[in-house]
C-alpha atoms as a PDB file:
ATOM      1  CA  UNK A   1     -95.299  71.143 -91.894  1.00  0.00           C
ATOM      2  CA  UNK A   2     -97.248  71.717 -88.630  1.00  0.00           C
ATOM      3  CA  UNK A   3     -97.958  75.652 -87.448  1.00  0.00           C
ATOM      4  CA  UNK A   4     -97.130  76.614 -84.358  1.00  0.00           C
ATOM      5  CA  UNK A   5    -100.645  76.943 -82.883  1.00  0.00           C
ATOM      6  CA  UNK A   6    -102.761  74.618 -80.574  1.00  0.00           C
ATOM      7  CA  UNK A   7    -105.607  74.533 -83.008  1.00  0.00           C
ATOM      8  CA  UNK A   8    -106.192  71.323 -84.665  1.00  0.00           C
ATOM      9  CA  UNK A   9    -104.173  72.540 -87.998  1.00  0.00           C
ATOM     10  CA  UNK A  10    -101.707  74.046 -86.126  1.00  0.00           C
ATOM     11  CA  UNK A  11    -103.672  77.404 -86.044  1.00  0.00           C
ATOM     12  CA  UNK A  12    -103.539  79.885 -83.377  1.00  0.00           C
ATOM     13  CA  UNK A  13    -106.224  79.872 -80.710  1.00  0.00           C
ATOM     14  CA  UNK A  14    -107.534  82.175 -78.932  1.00  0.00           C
ATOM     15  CA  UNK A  15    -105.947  81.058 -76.002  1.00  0.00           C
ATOM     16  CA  UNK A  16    -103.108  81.150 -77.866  1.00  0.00           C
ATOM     17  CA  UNK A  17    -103.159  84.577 -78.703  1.00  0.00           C
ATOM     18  CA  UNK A  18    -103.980  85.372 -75.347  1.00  0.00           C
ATOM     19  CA  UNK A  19    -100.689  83.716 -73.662  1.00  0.00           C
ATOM     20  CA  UNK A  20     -98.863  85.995 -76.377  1.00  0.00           C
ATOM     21  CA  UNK A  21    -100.243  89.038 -75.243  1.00  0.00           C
ATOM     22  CA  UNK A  22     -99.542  87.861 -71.562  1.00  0.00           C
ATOM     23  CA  UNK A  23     -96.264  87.206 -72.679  1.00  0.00           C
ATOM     24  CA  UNK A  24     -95.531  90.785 -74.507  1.00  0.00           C
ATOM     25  CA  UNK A  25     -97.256  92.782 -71.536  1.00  0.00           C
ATOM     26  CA  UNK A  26     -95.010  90.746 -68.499  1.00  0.00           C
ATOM     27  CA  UNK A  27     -91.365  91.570 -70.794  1.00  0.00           C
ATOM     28  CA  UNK A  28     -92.688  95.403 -70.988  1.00  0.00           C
ATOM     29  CA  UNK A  29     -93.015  95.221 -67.320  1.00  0.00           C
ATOM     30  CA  UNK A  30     -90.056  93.141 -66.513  1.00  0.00           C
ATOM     31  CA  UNK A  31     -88.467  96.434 -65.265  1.00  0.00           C
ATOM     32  CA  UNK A  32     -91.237  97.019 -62.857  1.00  0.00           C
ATOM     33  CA  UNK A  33     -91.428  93.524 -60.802  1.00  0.00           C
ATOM     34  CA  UNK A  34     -89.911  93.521 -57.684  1.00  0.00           C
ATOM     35  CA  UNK A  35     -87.083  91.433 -56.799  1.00  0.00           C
ATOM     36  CA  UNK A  36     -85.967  89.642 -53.288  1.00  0.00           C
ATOM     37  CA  UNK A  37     -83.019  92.496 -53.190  1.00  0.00           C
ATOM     38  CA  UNK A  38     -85.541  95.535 -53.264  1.00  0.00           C
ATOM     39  CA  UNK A  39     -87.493  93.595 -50.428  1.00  0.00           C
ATOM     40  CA  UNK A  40     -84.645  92.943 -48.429  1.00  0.00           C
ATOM     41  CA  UNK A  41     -83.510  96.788 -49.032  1.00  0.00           C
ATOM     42  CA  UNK A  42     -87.467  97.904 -47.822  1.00  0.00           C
ATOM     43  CA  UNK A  43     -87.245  95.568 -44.980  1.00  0.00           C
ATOM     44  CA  UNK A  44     -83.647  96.950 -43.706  1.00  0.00           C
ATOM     45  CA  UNK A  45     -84.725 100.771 -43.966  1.00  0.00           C
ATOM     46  CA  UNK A  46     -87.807 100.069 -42.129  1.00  0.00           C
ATOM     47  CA  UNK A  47     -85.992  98.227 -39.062  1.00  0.00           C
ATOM     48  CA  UNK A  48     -84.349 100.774 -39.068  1.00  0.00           C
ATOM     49  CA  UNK A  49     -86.666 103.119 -38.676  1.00  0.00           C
ATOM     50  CA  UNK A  50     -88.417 101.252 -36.745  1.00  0.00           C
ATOM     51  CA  UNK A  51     -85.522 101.218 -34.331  1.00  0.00           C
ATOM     52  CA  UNK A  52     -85.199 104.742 -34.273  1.00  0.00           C
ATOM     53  CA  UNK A  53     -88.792 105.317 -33.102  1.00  0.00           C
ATOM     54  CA  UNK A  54     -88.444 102.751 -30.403  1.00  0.00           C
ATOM     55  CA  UNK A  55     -85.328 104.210 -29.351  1.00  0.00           C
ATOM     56  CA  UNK A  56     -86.718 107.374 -28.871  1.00  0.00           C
ATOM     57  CA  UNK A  57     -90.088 106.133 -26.813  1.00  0.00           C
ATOM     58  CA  UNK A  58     -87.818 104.290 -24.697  1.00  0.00           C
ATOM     59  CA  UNK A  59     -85.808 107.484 -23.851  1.00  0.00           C
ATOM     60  CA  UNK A  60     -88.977 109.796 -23.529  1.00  0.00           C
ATOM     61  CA  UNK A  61     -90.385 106.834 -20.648  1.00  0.00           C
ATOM     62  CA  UNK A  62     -87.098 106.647 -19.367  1.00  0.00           C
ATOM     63  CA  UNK A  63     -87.305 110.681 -18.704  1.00  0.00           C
ATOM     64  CA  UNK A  64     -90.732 110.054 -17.623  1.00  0.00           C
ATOM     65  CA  UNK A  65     -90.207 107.806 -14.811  1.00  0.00           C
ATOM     66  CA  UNK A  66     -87.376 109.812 -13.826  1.00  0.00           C
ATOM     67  CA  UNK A  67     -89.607 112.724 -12.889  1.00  0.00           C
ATOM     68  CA  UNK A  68     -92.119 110.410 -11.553  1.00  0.00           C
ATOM     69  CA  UNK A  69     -89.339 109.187  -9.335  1.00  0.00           C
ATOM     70  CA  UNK A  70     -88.638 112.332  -8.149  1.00  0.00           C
ATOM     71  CA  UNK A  71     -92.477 113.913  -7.642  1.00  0.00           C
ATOM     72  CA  UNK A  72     -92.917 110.031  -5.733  1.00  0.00           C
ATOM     73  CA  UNK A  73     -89.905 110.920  -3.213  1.00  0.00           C
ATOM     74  CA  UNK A  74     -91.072 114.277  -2.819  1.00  0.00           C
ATOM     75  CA  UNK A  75     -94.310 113.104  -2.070  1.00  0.00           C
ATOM     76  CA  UNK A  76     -92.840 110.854   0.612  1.00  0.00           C
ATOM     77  CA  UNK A  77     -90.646 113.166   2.058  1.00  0.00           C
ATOM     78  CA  UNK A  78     -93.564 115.469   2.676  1.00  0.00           C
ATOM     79  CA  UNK A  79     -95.895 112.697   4.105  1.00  0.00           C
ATOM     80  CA  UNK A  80     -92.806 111.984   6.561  1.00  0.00           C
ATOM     81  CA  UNK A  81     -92.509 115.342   7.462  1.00  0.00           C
ATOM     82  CA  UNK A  82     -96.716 115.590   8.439  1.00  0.00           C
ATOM     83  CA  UNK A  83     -96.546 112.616  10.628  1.00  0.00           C
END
């Protein structure tokens, strides 16, 4: 009967024993790998928030040139008014 191992009596190796390990540790951390769903989940919340924060720039410059608009026709009025 031939062992298991990839020694030449069937023995274990040490690369053998070394895939085992590698084995044992990835099932005790099966919980911990992330899968396509969690990435998709990141990826949504951060568009999102992304969004938000663009949203918000875009209505503080929009407020900006508002004022600027108003300080420019000012400005014009009183250079019309001088000549």
């Amino acid at each position: 009967m031939k062992s298991i191992g990839s020694g030449d009596n069937g023995e274990l190796t040490f690369l053998d024993i070394i895939s085992i390990i590698s084995f044992c540790v990835g099932l005790q951390n099966l919980d911990l790998n992330i899968t396509e769903q969690d990435i998709t989940n990141q990826t949504q919340e951060l568009d999102a928030r992304l969004r938000d924060v663009v949203d918000d720039i875009h209505n503080h410059l929009s407020v900006q040139d508002t004022k600027l608009n108003v300080i420019l026709n000012r400005l014009e009025a009183m250079s019309n008014d001088q000549n």
